[in-house]
Protein backbone atom coordinates (compact mmCIF):
# COMPACT_ATOMS: atom_id res chain seq x y z
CA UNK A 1 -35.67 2.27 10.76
CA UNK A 2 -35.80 3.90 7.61
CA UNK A 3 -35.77 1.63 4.07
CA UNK A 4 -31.95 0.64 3.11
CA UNK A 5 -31.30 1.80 -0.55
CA UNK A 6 -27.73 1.01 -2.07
CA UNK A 7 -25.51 4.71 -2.55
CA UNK A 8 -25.12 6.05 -5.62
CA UNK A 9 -23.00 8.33 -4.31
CA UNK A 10 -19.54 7.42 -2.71
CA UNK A 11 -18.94 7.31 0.63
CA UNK A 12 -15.18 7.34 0.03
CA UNK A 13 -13.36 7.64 -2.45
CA UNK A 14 -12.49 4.15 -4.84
CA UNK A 15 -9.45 2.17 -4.30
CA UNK A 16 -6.73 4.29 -6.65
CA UNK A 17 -2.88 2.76 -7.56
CA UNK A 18 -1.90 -0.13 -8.04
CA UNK A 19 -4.12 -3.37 -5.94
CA UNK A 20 -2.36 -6.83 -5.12
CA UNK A 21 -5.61 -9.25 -5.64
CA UNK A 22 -6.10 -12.11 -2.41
CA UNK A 23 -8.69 -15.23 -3.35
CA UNK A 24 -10.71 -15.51 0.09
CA UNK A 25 -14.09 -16.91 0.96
CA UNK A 26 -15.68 -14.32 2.92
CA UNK A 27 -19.75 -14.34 3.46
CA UNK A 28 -21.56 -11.79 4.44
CA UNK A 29 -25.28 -12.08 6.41
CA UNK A 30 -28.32 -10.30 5.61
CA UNK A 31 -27.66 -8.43 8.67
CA UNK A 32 -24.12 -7.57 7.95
CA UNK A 33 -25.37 -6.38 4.17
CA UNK A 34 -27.97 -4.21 5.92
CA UNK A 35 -25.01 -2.50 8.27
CA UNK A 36 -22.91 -2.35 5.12
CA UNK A 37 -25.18 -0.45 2.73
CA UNK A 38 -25.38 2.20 5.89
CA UNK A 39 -21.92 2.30 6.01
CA UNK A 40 -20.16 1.45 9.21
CA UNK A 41 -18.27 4.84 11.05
CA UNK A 42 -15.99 4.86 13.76
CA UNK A 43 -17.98 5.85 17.36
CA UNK A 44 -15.03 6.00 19.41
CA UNK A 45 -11.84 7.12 19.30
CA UNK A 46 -9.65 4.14 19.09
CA UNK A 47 -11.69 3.29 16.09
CA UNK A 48 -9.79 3.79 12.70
CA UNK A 49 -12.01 2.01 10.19
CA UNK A 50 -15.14 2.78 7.98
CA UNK A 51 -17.00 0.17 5.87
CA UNK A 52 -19.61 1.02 2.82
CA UNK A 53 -21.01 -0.41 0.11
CA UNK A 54 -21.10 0.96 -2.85
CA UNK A 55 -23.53 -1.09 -5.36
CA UNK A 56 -21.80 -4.17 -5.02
CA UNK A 57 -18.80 -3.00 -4.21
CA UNK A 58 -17.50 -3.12 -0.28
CA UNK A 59 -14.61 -0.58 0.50
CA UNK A 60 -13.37 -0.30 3.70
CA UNK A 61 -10.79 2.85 4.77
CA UNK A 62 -9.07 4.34 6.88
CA UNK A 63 -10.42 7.33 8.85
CA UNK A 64 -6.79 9.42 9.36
CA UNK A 65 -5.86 9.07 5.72
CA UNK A 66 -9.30 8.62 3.92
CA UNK A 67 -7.18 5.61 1.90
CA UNK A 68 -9.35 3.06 0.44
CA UNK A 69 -7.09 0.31 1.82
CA UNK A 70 -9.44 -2.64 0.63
CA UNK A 71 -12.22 -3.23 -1.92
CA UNK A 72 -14.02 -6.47 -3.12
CA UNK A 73 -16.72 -7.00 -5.68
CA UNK A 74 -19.39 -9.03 -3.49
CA UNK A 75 -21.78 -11.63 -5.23
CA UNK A 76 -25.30 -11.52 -3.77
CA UNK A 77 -26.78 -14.80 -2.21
CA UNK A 78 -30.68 -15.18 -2.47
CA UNK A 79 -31.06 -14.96 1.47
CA UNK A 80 -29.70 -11.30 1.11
CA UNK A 81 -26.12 -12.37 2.03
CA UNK A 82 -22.95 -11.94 -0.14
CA UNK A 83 -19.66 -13.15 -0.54
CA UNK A 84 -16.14 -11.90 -1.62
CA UNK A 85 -14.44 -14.24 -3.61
CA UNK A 86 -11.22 -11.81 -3.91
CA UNK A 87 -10.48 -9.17 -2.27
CA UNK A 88 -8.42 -6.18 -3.74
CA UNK A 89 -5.40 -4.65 -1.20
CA UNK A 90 -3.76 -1.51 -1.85
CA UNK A 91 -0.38 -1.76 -2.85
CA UNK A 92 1.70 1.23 -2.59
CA UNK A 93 4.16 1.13 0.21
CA UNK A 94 3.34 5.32 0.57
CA UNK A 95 0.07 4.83 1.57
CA UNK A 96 -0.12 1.62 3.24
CA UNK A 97 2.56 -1.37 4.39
CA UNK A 98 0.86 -4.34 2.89
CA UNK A 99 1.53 -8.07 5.55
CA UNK A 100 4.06 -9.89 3.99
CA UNK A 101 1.90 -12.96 2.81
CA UNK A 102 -1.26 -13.04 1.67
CA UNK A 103 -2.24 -15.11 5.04
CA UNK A 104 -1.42 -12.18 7.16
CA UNK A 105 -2.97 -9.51 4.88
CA UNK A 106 -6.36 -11.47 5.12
CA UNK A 107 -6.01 -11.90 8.86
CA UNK A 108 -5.93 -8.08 8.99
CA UNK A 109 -9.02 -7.91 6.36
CA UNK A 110 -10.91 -10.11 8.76
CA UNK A 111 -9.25 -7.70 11.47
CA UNK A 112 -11.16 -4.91 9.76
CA UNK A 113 -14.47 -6.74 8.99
CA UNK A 114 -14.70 -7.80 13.16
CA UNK A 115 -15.54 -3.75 13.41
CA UNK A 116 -19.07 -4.98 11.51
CA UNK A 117 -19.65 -7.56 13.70
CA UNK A 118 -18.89 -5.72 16.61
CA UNK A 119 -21.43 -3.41 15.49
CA UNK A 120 -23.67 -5.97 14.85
CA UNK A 121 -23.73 -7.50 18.47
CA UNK A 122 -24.00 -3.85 19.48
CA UNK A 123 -27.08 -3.45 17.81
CA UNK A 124 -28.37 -6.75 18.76
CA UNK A 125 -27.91 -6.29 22.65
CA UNK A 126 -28.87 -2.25 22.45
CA UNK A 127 -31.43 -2.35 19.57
CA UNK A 128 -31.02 -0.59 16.32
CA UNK A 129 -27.81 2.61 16.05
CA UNK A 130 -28.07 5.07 13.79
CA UNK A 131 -24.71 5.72 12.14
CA UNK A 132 -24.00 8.33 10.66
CA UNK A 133 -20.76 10.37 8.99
CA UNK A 134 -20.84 12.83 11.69
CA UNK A 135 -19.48 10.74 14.88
């Protein structure tokens, strides 16, 4: 597997409008940061997510709209982990229906973030994927 080097490019386009900020405590693994800095592309159909990292910024978005719905500044660990101490939601009822508390819009963040770790186990059991933009 070829080096990881953080984009300087974007893979999506930045969070734009206005952002209702959520306080979490979300950690990230080595692994996970690894995965991340690929980015993280739907495979199959049913899948409506993408994940990158952008420097330190994580954006995830969704696929039919190419919406950054979510975006959070990580802080790096020394083990190669991170973690989100807030995490940015968009908030313009066009685009996307935010939960109506902050409880239920994290539940779907974490929603989101289980598409990494699926991919994770994935690679674990199957050895490393290649992902790529094109699937």
């Amino acid at each position: 597997m070829a080096a990881v080097q953080d984009r300087t490019t974007p893979l999506a386009p930045a969070m734009s409008g206005s952002r209702w900020p959520i306080r979490c405590a979300h950690t990230f693994s080595a692994a996970e940061m690894m995965r991340l800095r690929e980015g993280v592309f739907p495979r199959e159909e049913q899948d409506r997510w993408a994940l990158g990292l952008e420097a330190d910024v994580l954006r995830c978005w969704r696929i039919d709209s190419n919406v950054c719905i979510y975006e959070t500044r990580l802080i790096s660990g020394e083990d190669g982990g991170a973690l989100a101490s807030v995490v940015d939601v968009l908030d313009d009822e066009a685009l996307y229906q935010r939960a109506s508390t902050d409880e239920g819009e994290l539940e779907r963040f974490e929603g989101v973030l289980s598409f990494l770790r699926r991919r994770e186990v994935e690679t674990t059991a199957a050895g490393p994927v290649s992902l790529s933009n094109e699937a």
